[in-house]
PDB file of N, CA and C in Angstrom:
ATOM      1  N   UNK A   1      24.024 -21.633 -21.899  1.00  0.00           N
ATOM      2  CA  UNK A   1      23.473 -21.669 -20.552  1.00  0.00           C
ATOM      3  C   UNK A   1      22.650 -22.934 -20.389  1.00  0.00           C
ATOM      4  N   UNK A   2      22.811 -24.005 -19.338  1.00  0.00           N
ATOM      5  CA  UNK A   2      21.984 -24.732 -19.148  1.00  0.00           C
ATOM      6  C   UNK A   2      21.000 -24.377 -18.632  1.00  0.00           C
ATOM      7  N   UNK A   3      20.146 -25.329 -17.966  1.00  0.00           N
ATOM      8  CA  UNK A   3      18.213 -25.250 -17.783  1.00  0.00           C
ATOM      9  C   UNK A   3      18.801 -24.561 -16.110  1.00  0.00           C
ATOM     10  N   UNK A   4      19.684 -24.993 -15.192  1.00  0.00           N
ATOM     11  CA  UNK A   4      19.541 -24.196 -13.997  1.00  0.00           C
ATOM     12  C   UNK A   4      20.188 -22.848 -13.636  1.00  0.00           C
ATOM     13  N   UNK A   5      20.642 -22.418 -14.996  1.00  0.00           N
ATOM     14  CA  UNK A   5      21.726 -20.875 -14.905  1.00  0.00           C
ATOM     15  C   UNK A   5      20.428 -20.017 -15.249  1.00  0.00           C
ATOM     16  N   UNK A   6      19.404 -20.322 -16.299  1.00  0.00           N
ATOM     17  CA  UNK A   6      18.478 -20.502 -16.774  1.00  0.00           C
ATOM     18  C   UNK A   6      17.253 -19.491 -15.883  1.00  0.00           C
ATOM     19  N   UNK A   7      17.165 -20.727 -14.725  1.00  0.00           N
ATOM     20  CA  UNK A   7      15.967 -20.829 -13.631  1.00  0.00           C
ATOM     21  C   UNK A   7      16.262 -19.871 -12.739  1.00  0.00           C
ATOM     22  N   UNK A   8      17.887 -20.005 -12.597  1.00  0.00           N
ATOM     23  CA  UNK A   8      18.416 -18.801 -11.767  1.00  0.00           C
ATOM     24  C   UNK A   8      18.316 -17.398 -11.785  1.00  0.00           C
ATOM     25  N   UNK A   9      18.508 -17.424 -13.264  1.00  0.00           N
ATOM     26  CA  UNK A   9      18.464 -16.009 -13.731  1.00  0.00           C
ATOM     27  C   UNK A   9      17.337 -15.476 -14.029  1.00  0.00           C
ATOM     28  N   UNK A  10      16.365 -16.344 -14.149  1.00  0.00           N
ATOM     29  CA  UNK A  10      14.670 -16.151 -14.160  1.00  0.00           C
ATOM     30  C   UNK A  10      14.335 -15.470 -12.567  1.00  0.00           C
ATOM     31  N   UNK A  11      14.868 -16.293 -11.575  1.00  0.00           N
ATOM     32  CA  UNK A  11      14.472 -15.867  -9.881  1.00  0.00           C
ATOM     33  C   UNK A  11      14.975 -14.543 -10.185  1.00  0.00           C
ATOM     34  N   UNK A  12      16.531 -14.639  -9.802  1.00  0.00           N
ATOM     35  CA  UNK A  12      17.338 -13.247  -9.985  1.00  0.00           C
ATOM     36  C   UNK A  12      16.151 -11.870 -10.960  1.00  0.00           C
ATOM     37  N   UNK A  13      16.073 -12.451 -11.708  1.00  0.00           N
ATOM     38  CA  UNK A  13      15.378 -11.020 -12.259  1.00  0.00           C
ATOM     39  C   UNK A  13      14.427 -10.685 -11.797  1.00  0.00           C
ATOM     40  N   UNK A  14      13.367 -11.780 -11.258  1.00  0.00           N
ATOM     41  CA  UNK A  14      12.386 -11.271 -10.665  1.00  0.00           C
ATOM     42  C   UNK A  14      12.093 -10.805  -9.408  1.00  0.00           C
ATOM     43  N   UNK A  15      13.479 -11.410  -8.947  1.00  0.00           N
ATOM     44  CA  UNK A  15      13.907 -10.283  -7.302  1.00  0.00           C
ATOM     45  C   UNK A  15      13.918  -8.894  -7.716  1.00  0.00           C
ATOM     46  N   UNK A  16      14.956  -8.851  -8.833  1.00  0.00           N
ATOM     47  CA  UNK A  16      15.143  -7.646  -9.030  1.00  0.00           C
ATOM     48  C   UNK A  16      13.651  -6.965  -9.206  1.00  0.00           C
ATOM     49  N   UNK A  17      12.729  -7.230  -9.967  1.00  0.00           N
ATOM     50  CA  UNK A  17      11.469  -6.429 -10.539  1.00  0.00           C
ATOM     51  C   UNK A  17      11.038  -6.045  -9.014  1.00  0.00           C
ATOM     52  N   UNK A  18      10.649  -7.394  -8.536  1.00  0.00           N
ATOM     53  CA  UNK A  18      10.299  -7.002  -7.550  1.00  0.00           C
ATOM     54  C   UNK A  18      10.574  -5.508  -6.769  1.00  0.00           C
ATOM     55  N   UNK A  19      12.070  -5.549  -6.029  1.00  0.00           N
ATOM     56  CA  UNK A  19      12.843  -5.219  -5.889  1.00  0.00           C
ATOM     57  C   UNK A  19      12.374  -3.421  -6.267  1.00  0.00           C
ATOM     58  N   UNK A  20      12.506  -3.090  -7.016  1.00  0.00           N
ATOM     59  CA  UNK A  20      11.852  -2.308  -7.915  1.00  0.00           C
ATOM     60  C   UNK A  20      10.650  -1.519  -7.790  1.00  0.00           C
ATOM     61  N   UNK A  21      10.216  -2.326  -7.807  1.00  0.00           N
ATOM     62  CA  UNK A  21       8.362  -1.837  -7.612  1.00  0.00           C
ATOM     63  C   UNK A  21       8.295  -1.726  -5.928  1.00  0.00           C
ATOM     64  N   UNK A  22       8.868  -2.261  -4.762  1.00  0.00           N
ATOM     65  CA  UNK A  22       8.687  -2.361  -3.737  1.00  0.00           C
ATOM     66  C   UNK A  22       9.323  -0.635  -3.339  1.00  0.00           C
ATOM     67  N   UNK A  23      10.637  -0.363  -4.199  1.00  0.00           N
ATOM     68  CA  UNK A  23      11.296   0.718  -3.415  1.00  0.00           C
ATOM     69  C   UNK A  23      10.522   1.997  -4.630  1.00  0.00           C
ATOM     70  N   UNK A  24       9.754   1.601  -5.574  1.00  0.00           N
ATOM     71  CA  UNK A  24       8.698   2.776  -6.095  1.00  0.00           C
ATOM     72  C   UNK A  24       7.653   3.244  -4.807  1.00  0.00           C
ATOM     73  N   UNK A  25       7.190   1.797  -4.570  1.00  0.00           N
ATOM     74  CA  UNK A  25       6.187   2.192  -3.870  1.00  0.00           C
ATOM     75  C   UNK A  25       6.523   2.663  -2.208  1.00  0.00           C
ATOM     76  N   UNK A  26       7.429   2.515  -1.989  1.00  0.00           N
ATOM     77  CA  UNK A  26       8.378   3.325  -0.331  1.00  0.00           C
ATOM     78  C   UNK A  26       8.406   4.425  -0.207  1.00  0.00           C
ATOM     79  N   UNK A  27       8.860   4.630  -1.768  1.00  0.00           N
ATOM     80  CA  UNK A  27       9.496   6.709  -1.985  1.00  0.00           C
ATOM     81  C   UNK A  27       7.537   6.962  -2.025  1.00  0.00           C
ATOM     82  N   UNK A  28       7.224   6.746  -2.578  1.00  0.00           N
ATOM     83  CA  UNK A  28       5.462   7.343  -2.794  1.00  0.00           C
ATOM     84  C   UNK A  28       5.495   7.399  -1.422  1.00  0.00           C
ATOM     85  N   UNK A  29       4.652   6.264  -0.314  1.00  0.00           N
ATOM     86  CA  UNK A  29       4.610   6.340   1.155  1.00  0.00           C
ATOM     87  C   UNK A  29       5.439   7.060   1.817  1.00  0.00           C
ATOM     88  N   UNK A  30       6.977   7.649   1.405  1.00  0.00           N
ATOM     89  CA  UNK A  30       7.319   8.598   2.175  1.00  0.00           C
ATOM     90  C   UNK A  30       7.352   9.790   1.979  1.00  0.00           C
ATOM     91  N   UNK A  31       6.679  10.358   0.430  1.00  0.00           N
ATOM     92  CA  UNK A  31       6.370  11.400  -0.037  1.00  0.00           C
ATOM     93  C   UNK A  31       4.831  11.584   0.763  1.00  0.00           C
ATOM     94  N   UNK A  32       4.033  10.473   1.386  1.00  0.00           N
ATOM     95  CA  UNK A  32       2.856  11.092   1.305  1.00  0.00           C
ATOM     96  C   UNK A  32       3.137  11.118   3.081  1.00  0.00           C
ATOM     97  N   UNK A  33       3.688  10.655   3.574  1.00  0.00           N
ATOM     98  CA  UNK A  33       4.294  10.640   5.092  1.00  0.00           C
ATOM     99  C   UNK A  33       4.984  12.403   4.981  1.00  0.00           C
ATOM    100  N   UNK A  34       5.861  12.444   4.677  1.00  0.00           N
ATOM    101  CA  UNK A  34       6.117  13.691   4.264  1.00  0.00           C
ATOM    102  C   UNK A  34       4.859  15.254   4.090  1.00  0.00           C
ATOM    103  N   UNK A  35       3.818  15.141   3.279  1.00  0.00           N
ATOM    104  CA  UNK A  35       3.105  15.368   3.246  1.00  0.00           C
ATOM    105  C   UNK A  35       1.973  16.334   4.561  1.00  0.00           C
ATOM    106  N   UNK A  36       1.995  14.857   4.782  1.00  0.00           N
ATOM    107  CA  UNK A  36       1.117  14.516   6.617  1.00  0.00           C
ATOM    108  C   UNK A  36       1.866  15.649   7.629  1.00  0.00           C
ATOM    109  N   UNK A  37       3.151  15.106   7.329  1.00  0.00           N
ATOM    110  CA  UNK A  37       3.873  15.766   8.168  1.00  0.00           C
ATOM    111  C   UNK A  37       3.841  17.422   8.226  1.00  0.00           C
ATOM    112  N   UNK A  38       3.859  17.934   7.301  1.00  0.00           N
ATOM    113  CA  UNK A  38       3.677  19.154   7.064  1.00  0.00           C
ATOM    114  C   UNK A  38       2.320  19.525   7.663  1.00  0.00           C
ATOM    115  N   UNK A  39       1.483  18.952   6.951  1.00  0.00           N
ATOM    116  CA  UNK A  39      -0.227  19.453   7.235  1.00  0.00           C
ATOM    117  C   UNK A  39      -0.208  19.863   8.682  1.00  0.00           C
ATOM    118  N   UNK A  40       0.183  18.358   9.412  1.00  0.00           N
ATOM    119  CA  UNK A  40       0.340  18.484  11.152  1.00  0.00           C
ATOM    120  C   UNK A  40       0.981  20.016  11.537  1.00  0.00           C
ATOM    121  N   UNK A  41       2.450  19.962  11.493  1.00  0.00           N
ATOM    122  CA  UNK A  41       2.739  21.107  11.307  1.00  0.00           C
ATOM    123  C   UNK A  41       2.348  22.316  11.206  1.00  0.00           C
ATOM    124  N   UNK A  42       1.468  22.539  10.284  1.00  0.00           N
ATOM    125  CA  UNK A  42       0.554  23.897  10.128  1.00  0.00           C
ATOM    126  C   UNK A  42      -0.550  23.887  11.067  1.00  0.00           C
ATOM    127  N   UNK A  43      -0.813  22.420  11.161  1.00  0.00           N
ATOM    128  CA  UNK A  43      -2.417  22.579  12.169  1.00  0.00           C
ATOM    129  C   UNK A  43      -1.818  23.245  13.203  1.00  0.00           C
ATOM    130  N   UNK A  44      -0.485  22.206  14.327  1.00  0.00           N
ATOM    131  CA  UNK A  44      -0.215  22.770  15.391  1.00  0.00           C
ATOM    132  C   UNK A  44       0.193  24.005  15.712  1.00  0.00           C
ATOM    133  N   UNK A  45       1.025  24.564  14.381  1.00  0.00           N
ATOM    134  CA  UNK A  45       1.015  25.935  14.733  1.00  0.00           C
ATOM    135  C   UNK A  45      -0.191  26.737  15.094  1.00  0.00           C
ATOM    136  N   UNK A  46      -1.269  26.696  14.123  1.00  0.00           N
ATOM    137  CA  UNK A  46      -2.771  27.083  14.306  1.00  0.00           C
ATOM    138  C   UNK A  46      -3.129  27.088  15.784  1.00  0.00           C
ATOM    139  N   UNK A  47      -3.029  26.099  16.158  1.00  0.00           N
ATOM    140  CA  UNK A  47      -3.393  25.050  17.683  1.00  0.00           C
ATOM    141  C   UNK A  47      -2.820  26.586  18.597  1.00  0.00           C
ATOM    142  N   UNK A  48      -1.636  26.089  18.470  1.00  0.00           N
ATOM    143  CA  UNK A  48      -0.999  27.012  19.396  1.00  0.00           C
ATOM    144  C   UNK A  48      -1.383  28.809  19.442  1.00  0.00           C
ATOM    145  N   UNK A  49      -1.143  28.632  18.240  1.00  0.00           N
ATOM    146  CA  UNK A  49      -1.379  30.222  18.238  1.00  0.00           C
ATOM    147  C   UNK A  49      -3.031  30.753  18.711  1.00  0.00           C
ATOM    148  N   UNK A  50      -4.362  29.935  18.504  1.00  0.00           N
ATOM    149  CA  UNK A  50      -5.209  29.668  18.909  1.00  0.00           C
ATOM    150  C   UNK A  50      -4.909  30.351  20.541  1.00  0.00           C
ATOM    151  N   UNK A  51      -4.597  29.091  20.610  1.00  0.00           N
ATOM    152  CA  UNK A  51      -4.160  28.842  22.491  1.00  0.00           C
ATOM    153  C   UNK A  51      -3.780  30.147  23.376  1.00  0.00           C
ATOM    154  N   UNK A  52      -2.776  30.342  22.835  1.00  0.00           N
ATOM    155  CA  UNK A  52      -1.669  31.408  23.225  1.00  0.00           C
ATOM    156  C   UNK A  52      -2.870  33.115  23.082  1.00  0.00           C
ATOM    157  N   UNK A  53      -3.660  32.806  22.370  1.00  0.00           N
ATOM    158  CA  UNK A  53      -4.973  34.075  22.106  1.00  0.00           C
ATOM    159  C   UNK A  53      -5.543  33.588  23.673  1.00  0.00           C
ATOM    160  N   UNK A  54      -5.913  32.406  23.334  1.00  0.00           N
ATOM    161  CA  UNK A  54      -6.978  32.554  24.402  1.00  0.00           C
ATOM    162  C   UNK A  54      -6.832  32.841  25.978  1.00  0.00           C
ATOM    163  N   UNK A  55      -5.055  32.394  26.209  1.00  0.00           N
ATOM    164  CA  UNK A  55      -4.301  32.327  27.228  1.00  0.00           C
ATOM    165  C   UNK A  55      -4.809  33.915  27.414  1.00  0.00           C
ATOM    166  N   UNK A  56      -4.415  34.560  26.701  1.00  0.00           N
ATOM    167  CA  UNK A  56      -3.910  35.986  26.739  1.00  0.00           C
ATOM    168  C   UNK A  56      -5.689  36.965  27.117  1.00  0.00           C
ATOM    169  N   UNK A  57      -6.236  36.423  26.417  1.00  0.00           N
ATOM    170  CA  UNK A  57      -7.673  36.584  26.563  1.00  0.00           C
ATOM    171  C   UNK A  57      -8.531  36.573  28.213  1.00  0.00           C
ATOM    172  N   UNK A  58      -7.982  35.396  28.529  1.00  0.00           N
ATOM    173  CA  UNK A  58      -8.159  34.917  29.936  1.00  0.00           C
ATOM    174  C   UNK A  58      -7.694  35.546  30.925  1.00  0.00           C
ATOM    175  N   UNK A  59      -6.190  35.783  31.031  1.00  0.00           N
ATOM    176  CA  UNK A  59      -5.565  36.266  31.795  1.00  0.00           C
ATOM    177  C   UNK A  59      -6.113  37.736  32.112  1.00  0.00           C
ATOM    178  N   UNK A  60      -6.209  38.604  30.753  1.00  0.00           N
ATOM    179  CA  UNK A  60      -6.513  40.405  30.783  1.00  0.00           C
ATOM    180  C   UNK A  60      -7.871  40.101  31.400  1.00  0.00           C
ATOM    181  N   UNK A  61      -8.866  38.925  31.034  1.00  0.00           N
ATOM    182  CA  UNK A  61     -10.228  38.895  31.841  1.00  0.00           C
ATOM    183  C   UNK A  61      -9.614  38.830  33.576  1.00  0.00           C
ATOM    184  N   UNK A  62      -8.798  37.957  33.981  1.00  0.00           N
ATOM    185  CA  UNK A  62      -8.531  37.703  35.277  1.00  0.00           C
ATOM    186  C   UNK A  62      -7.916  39.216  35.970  1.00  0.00           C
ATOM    187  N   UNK A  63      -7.723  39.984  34.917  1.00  0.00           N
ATOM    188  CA  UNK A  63      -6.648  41.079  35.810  1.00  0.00           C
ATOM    189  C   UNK A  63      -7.915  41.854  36.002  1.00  0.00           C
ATOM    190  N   UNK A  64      -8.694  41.977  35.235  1.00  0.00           N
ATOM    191  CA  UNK A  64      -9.930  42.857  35.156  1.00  0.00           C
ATOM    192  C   UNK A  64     -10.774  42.817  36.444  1.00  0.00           C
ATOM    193  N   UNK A  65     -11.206  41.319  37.081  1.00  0.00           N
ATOM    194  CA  UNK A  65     -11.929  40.788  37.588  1.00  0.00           C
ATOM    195  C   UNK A  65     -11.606  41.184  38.969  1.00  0.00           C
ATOM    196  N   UNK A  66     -12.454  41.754  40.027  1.00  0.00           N
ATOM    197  CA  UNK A  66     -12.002  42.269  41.235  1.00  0.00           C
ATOM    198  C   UNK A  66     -12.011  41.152  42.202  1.00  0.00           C
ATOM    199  N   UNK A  67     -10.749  41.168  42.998  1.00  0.00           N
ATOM    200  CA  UNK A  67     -10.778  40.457  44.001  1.00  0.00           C
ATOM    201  C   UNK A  67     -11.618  40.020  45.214  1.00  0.00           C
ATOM    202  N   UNK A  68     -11.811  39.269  46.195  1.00  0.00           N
ATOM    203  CA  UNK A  68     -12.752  38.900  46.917  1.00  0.00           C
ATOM    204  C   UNK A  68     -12.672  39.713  47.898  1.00  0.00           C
ATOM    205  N   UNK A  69     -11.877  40.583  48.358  1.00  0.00           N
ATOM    206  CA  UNK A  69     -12.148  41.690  49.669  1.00  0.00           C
ATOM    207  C   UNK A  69     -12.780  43.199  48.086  1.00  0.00           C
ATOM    208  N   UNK A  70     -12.312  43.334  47.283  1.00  0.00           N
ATOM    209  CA  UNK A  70     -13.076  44.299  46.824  1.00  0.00           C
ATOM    210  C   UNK A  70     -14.565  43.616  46.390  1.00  0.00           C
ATOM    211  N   UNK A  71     -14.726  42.605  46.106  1.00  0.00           N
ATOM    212  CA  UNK A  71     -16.523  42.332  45.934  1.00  0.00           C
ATOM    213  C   UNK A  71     -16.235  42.415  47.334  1.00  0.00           C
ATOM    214  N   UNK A  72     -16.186  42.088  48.089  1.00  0.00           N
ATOM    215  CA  UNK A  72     -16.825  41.739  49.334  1.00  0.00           C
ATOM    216  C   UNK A  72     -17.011  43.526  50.300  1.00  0.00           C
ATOM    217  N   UNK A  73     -16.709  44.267  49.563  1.00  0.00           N
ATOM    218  CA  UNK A  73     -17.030  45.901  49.978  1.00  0.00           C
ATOM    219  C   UNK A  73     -17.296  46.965  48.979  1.00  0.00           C
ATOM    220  N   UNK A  74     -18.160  45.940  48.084  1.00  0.00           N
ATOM    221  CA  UNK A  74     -19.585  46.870  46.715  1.00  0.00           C
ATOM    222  C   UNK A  74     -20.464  47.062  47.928  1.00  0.00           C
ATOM    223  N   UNK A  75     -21.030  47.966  47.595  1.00  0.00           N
ATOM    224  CA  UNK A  75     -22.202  48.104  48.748  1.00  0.00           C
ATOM    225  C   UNK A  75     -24.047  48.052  47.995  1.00  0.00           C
ATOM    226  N   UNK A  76     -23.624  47.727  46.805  1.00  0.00           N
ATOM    227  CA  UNK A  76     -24.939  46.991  46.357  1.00  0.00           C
ATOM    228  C   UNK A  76     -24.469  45.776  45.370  1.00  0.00           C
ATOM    229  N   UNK A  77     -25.118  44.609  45.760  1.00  0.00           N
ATOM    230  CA  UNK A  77     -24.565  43.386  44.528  1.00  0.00           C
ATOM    231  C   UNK A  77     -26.042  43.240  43.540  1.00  0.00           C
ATOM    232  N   UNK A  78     -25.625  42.982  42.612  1.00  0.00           N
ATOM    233  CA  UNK A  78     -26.924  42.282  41.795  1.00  0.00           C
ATOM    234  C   UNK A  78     -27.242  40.756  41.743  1.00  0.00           C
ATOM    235  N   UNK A  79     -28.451  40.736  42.082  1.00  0.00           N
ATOM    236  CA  UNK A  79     -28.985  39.464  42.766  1.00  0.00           C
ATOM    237  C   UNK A  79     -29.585  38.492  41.038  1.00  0.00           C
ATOM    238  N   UNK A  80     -30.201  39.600  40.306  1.00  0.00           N
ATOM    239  CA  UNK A  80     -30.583  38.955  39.379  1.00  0.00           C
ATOM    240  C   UNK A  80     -31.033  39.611  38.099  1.00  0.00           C
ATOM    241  N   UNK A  81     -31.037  39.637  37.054  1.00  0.00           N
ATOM    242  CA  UNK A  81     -31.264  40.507  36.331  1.00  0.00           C
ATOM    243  C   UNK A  81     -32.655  41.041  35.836  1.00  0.00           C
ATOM    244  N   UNK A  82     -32.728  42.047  36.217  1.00  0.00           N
ATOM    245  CA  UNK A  82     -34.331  42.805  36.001  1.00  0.00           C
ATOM    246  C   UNK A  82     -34.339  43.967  34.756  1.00  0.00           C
ATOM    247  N   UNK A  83     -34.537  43.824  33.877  1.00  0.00           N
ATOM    248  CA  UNK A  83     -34.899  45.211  32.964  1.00  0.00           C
ATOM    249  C   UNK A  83     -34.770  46.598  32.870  1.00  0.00           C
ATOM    250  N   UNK A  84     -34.510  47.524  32.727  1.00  0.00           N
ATOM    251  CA  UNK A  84     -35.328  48.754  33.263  1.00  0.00           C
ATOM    252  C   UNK A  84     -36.505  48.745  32.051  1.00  0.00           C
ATOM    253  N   UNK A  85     -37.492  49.063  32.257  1.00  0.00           N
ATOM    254  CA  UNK A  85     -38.615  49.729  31.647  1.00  0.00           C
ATOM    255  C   UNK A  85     -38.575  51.068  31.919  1.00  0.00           C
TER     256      UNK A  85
END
C-alpha cells in the first residue's frame, strides 16, 4: 500500500468510528424520546380522566341547581348568613 491508500483508509475508518458512535448515540435519544413519550401518555390519560370527573361533577351540580323562574318563586331568600344561637 502506498502513503495515499494509506491516508485513505485512515479517513475511511474514521468515518466509519465515527459513523458508529453517532448511530449509538441516536438509538439512546430515541429510546429516551420513546420514554417521554409514554410518560406524556399516562399524564394525558390522568388529564382526561381528571376532566371527564369534573365535567360530570359540574353538570349533576347544574341539574341540581334551580332555575330562574323557580328562585324567582322561593318565598323567603337568604340575604346573608346569620348563626342560629
Amino acid at each position: 500500500m502506498n502513503d495515499t491508500q494509506k491516508m485513505l483508509q485512515a479517513i475511511i475508518n474514521g468515518q466509519s468510528t465515527i459513523k458508529q458512535e453517532l448511530s449509538g448515540k441516536i438509538d439512546k435519544v430515541d429510546q429516551k424520546v420513546d420514554k417521554l413519550t409514554e410518560k406524556l401518555d399516562k399524564v394525558e390519560k390522568n388529564l382526561t380522566g381528571r376532566i371527564d370527573k369534573l365535567g360530570k361533577q359540574l353538570a349533576y351540580l347544574e341539574d341540581d341547581t334551580p332555575t330562574r323562574e323557580e328562585f324567582d318563586k322561593l318565598e323567603k331568600r337568604v340575604d346573608s348568613f346569620s348563626p342560629i344561637l
